[in-house]
C-alpha atoms as a PDB file:
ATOM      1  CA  UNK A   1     101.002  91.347  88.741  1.00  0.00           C
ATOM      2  CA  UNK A   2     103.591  89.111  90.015  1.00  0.00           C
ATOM      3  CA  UNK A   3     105.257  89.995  93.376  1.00  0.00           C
ATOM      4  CA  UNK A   4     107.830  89.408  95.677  1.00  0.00           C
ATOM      5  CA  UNK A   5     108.797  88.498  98.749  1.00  0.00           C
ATOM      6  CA  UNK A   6     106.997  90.702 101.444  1.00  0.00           C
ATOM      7  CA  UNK A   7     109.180  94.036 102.046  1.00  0.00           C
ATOM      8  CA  UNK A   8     109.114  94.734 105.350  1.00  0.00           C
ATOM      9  CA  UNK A   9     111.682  94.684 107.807  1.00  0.00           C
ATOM     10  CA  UNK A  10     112.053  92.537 110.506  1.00  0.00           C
ATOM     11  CA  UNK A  11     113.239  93.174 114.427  1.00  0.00           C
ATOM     12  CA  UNK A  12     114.939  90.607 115.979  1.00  0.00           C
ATOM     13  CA  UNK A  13     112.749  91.211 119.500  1.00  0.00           C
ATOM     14  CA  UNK A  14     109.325  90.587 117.381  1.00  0.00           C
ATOM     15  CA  UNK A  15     109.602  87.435 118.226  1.00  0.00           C
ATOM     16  CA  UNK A  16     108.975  84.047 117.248  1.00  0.00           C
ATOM     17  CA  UNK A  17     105.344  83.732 118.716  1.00  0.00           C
ATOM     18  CA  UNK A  18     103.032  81.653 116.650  1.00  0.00           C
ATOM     19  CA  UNK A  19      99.569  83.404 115.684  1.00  0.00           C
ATOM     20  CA  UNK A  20      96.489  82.338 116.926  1.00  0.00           C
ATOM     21  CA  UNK A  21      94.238  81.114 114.206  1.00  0.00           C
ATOM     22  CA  UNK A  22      91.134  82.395 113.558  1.00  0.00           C
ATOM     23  CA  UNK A  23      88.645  82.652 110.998  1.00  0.00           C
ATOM     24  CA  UNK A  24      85.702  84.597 109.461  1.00  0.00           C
ATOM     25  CA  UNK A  25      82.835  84.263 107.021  1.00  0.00           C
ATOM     26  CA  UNK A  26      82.661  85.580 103.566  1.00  0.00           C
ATOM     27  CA  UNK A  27      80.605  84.537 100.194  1.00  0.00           C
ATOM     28  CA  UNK A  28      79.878  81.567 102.527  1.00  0.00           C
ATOM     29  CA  UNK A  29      83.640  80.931 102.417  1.00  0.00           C
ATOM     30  CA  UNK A  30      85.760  80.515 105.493  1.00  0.00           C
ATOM     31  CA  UNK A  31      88.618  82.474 105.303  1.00  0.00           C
ATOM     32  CA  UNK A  32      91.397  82.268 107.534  1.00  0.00           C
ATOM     33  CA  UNK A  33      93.045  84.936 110.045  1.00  0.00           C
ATOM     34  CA  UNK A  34      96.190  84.859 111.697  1.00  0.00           C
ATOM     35  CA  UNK A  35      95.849  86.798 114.469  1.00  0.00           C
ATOM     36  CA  UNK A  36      98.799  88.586 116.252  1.00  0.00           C
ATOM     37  CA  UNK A  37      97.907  90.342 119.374  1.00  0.00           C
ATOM     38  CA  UNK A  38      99.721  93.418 120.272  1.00  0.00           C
ATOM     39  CA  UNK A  39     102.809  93.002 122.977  1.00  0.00           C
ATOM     40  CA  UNK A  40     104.481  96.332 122.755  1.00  0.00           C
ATOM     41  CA  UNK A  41     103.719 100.262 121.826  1.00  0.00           C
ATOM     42  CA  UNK A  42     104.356 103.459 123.376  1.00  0.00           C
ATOM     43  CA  UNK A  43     102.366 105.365 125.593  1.00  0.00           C
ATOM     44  CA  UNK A  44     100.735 107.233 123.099  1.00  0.00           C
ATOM     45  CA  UNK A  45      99.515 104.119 121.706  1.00  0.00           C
ATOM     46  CA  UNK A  46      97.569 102.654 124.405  1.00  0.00           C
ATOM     47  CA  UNK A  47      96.504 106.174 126.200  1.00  0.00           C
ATOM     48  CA  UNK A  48      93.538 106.430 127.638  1.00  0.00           C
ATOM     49  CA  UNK A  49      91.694 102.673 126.404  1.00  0.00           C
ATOM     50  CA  UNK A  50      92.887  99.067 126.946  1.00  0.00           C
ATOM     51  CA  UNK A  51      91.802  98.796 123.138  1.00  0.00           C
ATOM     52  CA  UNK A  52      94.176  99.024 120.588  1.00  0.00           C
ATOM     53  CA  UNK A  53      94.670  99.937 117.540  1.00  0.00           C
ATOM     54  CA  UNK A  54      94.465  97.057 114.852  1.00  0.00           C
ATOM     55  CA  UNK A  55      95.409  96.444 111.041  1.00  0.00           C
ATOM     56  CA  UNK A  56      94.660  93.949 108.396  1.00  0.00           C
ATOM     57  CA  UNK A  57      97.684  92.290 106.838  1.00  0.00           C
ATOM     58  CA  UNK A  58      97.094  92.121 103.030  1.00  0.00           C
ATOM     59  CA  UNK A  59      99.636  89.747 100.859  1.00  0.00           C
ATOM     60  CA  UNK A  60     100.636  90.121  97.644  1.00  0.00           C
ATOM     61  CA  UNK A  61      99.589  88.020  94.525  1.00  0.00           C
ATOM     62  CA  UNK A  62     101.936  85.006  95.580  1.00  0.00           C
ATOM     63  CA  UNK A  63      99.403  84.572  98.737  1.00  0.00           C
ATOM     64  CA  UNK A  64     101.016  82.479 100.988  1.00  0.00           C
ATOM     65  CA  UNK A  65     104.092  81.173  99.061  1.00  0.00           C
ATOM     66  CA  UNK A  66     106.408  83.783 101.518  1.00  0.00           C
ATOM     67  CA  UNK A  67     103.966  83.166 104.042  1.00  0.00           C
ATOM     68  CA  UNK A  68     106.432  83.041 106.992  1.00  0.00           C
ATOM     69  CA  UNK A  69     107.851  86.392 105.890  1.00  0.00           C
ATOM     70  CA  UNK A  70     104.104  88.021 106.306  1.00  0.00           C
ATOM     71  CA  UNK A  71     104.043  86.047 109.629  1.00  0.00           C
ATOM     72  CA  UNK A  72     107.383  87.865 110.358  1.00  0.00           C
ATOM     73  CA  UNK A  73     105.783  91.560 108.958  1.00  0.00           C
ATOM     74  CA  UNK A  74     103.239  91.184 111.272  1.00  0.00           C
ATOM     75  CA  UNK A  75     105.091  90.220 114.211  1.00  0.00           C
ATOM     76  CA  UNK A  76     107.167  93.443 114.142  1.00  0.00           C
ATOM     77  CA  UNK A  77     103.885  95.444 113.736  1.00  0.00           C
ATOM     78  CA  UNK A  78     102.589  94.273 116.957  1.00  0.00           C
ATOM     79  CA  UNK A  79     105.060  94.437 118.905  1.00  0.00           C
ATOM     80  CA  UNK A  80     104.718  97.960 117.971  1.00  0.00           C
ATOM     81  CA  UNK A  81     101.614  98.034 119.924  1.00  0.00           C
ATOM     82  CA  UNK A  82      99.002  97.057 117.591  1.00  0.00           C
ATOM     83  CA  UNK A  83      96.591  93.954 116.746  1.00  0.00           C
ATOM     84  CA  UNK A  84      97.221  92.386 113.401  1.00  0.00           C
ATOM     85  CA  UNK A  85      95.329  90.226 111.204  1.00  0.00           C
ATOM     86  CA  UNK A  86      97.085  88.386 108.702  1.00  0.00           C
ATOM     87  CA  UNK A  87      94.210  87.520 106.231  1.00  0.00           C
ATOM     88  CA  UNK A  88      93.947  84.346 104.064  1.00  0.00           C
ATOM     89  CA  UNK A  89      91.695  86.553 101.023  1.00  0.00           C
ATOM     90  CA  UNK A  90      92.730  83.759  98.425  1.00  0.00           C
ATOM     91  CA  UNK A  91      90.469  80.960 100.895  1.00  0.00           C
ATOM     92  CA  UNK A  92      87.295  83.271  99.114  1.00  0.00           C
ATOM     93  CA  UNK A  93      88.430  81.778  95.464  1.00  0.00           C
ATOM     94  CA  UNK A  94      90.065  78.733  97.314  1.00  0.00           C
ATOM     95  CA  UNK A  95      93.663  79.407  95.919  1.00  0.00           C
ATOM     96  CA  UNK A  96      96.790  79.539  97.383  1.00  0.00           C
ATOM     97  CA  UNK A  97      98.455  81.973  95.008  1.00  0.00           C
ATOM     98  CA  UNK A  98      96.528  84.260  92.065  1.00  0.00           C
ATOM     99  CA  UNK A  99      95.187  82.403  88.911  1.00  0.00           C
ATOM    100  CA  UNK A 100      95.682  85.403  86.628  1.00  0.00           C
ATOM    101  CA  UNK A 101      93.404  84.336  84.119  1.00  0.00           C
ATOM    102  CA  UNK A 102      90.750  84.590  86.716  1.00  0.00           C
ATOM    103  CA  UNK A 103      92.124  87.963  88.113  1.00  0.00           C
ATOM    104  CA  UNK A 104      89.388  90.199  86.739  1.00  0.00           C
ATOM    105  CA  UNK A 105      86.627  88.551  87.884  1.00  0.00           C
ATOM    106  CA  UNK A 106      87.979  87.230  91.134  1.00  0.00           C
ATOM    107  CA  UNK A 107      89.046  90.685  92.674  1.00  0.00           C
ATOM    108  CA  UNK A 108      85.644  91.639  93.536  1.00  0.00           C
ATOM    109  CA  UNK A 109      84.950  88.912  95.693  1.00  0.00           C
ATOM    110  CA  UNK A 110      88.576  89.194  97.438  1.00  0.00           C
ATOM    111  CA  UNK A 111      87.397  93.027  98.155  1.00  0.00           C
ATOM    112  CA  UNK A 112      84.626  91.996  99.640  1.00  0.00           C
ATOM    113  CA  UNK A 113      86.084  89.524 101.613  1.00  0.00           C
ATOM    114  CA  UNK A 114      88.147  92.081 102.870  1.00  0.00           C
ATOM    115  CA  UNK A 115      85.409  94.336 103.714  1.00  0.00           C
ATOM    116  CA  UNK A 116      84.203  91.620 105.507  1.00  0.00           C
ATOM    117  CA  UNK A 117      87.782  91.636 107.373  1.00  0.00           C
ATOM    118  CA  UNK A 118      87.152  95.832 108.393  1.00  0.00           C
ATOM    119  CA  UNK A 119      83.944  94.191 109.649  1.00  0.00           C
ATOM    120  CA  UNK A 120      85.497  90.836 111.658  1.00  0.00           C
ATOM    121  CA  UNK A 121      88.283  93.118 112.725  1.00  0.00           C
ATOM    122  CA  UNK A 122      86.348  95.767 114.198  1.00  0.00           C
ATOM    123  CA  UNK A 123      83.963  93.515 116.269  1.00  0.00           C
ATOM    124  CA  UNK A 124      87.253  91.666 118.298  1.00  0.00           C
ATOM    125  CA  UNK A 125      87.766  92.078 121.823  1.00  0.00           C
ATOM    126  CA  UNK A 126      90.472  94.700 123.058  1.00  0.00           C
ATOM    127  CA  UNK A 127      90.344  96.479 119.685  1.00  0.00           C
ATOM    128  CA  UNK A 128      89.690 100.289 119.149  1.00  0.00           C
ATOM    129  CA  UNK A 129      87.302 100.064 116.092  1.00  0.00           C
ATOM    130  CA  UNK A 130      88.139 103.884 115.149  1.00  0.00           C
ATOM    131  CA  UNK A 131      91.483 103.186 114.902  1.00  0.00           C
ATOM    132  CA  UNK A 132      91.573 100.275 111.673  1.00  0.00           C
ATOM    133  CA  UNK A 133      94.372 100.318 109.528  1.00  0.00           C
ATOM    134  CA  UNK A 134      95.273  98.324 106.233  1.00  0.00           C
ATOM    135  CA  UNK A 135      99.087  97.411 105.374  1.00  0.00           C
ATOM    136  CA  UNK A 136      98.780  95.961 101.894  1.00  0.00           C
ATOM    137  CA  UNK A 137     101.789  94.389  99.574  1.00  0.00           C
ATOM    138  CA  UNK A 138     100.926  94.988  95.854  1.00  0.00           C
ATOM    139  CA  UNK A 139      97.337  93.138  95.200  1.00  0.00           C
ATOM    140  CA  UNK A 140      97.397  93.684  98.631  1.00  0.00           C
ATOM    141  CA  UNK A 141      97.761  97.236  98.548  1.00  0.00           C
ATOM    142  CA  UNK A 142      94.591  97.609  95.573  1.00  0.00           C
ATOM    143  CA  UNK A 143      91.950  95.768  97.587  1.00  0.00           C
ATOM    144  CA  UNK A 144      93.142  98.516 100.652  1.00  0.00           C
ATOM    145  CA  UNK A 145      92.369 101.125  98.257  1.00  0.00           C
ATOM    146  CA  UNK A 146      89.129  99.706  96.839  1.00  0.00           C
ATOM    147  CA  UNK A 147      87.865  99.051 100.385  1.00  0.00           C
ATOM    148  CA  UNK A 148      88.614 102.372 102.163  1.00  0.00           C
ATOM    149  CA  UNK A 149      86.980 103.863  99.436  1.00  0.00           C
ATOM    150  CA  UNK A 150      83.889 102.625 100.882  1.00  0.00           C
ATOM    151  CA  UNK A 151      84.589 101.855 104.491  1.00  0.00           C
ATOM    152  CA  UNK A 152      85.365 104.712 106.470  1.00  0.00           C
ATOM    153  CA  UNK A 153      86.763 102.805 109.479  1.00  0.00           C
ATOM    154  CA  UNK A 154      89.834 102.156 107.951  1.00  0.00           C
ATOM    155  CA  UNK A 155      92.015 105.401 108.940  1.00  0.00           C
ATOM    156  CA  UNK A 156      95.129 104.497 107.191  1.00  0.00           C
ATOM    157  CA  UNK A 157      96.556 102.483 104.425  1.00  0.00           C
ATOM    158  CA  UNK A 158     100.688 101.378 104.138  1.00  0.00           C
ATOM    159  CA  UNK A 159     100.970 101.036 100.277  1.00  0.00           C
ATOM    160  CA  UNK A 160     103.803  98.816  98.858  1.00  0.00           C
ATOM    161  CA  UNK A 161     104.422  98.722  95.498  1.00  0.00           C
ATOM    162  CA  UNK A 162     100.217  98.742  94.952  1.00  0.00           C
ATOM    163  CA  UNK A 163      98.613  99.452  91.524  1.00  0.00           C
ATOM    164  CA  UNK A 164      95.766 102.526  91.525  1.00  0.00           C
ATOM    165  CA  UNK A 165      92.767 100.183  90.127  1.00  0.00           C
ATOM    166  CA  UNK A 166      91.377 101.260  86.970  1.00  0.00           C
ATOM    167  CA  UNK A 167      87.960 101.879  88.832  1.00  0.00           C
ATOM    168  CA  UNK A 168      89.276 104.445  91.732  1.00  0.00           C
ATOM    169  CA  UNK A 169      91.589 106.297  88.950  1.00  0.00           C
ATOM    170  CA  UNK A 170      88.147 107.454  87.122  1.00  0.00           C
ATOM    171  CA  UNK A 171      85.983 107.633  90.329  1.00  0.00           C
ATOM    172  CA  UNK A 172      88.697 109.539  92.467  1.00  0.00           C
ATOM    173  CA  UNK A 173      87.047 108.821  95.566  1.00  0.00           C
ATOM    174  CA  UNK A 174      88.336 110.057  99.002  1.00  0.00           C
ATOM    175  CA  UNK A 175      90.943 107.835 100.975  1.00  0.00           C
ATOM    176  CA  UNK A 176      92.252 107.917 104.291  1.00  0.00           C
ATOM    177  CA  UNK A 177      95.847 108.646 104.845  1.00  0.00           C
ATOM    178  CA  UNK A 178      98.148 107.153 103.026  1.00  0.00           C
ATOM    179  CA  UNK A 179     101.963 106.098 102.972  1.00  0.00           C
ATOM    180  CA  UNK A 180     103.205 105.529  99.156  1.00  0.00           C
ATOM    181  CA  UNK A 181     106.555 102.825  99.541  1.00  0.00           C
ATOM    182  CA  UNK A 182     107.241 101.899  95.679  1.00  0.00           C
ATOM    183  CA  UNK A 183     110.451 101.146  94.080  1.00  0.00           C
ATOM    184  CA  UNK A 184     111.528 103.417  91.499  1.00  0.00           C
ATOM    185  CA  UNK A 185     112.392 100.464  88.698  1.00  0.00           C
ATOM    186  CA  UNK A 186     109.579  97.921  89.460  1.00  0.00           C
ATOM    187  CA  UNK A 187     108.496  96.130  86.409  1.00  0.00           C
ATOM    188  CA  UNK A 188     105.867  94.726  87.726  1.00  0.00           C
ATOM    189  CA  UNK A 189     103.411  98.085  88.822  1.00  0.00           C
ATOM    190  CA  UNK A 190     105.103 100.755  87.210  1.00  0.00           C
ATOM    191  CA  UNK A 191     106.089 103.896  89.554  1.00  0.00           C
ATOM    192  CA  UNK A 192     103.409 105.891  87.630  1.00  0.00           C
ATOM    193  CA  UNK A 193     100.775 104.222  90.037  1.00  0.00           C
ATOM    194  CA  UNK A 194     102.726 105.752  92.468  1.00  0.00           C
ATOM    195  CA  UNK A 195     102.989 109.141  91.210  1.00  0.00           C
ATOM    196  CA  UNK A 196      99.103 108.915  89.671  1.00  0.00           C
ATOM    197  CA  UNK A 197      97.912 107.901  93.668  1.00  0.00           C
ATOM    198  CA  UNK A 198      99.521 111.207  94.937  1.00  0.00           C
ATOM    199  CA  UNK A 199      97.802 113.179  92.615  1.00  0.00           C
ATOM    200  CA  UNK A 200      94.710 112.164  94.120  1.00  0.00           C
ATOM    201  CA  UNK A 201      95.517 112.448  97.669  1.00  0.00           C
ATOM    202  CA  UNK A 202      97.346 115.908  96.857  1.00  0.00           C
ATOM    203  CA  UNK A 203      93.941 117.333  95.142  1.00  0.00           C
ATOM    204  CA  UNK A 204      92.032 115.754  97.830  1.00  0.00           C
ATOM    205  CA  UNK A 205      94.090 117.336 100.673  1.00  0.00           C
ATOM    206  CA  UNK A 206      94.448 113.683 102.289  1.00  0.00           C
ATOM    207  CA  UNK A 207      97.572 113.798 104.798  1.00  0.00           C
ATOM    208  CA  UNK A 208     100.110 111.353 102.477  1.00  0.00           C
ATOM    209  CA  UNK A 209     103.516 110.568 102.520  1.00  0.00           C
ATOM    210  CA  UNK A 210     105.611 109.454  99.660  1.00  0.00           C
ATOM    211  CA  UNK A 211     109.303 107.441  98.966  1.00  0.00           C
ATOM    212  CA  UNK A 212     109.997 106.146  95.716  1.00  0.00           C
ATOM    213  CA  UNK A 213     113.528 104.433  95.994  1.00  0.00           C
ATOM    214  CA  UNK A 214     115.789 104.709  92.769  1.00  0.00           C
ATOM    215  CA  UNK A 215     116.788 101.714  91.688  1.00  0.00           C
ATOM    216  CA  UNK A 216     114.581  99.236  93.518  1.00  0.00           C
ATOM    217  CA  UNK A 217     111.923  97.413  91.895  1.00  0.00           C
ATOM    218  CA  UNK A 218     109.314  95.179  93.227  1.00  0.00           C
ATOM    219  CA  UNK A 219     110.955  94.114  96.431  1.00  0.00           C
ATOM    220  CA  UNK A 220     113.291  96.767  99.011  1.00  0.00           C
ATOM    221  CA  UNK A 221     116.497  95.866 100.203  1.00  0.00           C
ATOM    222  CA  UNK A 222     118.856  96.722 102.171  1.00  0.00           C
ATOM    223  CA  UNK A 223     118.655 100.125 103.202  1.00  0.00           C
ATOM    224  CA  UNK A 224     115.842 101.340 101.478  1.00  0.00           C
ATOM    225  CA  UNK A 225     114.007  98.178 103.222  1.00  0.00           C
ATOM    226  CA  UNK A 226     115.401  99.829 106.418  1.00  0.00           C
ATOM    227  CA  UNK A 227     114.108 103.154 105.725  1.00  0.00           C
ATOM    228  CA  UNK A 228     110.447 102.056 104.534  1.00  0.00           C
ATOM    229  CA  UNK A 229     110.028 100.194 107.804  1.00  0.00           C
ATOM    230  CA  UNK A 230     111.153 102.841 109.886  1.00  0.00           C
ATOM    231  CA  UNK A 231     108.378 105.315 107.717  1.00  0.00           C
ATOM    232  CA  UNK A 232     105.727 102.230 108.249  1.00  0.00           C
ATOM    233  CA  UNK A 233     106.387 102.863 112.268  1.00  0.00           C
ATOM    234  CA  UNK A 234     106.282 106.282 112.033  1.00  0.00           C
ATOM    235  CA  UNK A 235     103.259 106.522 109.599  1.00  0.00           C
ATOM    236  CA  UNK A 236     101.387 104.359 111.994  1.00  0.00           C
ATOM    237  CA  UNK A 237     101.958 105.939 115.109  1.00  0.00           C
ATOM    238  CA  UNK A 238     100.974 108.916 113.369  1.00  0.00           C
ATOM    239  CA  UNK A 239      97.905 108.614 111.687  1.00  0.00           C
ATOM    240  CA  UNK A 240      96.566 105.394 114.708  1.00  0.00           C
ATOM    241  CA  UNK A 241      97.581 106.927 117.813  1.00  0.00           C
ATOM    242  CA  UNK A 242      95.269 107.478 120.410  1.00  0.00           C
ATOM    243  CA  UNK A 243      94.363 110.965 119.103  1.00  0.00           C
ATOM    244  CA  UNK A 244      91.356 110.860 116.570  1.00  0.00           C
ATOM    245  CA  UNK A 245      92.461 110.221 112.538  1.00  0.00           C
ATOM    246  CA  UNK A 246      90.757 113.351 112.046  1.00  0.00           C
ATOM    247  CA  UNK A 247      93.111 115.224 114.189  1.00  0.00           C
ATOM    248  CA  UNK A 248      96.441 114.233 112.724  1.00  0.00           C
ATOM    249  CA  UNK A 249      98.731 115.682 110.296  1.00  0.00           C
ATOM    250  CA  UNK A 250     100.654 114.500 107.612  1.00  0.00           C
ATOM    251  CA  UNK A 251     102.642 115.540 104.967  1.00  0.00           C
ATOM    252  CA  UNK A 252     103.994 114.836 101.204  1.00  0.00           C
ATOM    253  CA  UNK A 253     107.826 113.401 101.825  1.00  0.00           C
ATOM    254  CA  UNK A 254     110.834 112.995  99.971  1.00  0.00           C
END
């Protein structure tokens, strides 16, 4: 699963603001965080509690060879009013991009590294811990799957381009919403994951929403970039609003 460069658009008042580095403890690994605190939002947002909403940052199978354009992702997402974590999972096998002929047996240590994240992320200062989200890039994107499955904190997953692992498509367990962003061409995770995740969420009754852009493969551009960041906003402000996950709505889109 070789990826791209990080899909999300980018506003030009996000900022330049350099994260604060942080770190956590996983497998007796240190793995980083690059923390970006939250500088904008609407009212809905921040009603009622100084916390905030807050969501892990998962990259793609490159790691950190676009790492500036994740830095640049998660700028725009707080200054959309919530806390992001930009997390280093890779530091757990101590690589800086995936060694595919370790892939099998390393993903289970990158989940739980990112369990450990939902963990790390729920316990920081100023953060709502029933409001945890997961925006994940490809790889990215599986290990959100593969932990909400088991961590019912985590109220909402952005999916870009992810692959439905093997595991989840024969346990079908129940995820939180979820925002499907795949490219209709990509030859790297074929748009049947796409199609084969819906399925689940449809027979599960899970609020979802879905775009598959024609023509695009494992990277948006141009306007379809434009459109699936606009969606990301949307989804977000939907499903980690004040108002309880429980409580929201969501629907299966063109």
């Amino acid at each position: 699963m070789r990826d791209g460069f990080p899909t999300l658009q980018f506003r030009p008042e996000s900022g330049n603001v350099d994260p604060d580095m942080q770190s956590l403890t996983s497998g007796g690994r240190r793995i980083e965080v690059e923390w970006f605190a939250a500088s904008g939002g609407s009212a809905e947002i921040a009603r009622g509690s100084s916390a905030r909403p807050a969501v892990l940052l998962l990259h793609g199978a490159d790691g950190l060879t676009y790492a500036e354009g994740y830095r640049l992702a998660a700028r725009t997402i707080a200054a959309s009013g919530y806390h992001i974590a930009f997390v280093h999972y890779l530091d757990r096998t101590g690589d800086r991009r995936v060694a595919y002929g370790r892939l099998q047996q390393d993903f289970p240590l990158w989940a739980e590294s990112v369990r450990d994240a939902v963990e790390w992320l729920a316990d920081q200062p100023d953060t709502d811990a029933q409001r945890l989200g997961i925006v994940g890039i490809s790889l990215g994107a599986a290990l959100a799957f593969t932990t909400a499955a088991v961590e019912p904190r985590v109220r909402a997953i952005v999916d870009y381009f992810g692959p439905l692992p093997d595991e989840l498509a024969r346990e079908r367990p129940r995820l939180p919403p979820t925002l499907i962003l795949h490219g209709g061409v990509d030859p790297i995770v074929p748009v049947s994951h796409a199609r084969a995740l819906e399925r689940l969420l449809q027979e599960q009754g899970t609020p979802h929403e879905i775009r598959i852009y024609e023509g695009q493969g494992h990277a948006l551009t141009d306007s379809a970039q434009l459109d699936a960041a606009a969606r990301v906003t949307r989804f977000l402000g939907r499903h980690l609003q004040a108002a309880s996950a429980e409580g929201a709505t969501g629907f299966a889109g063109a």
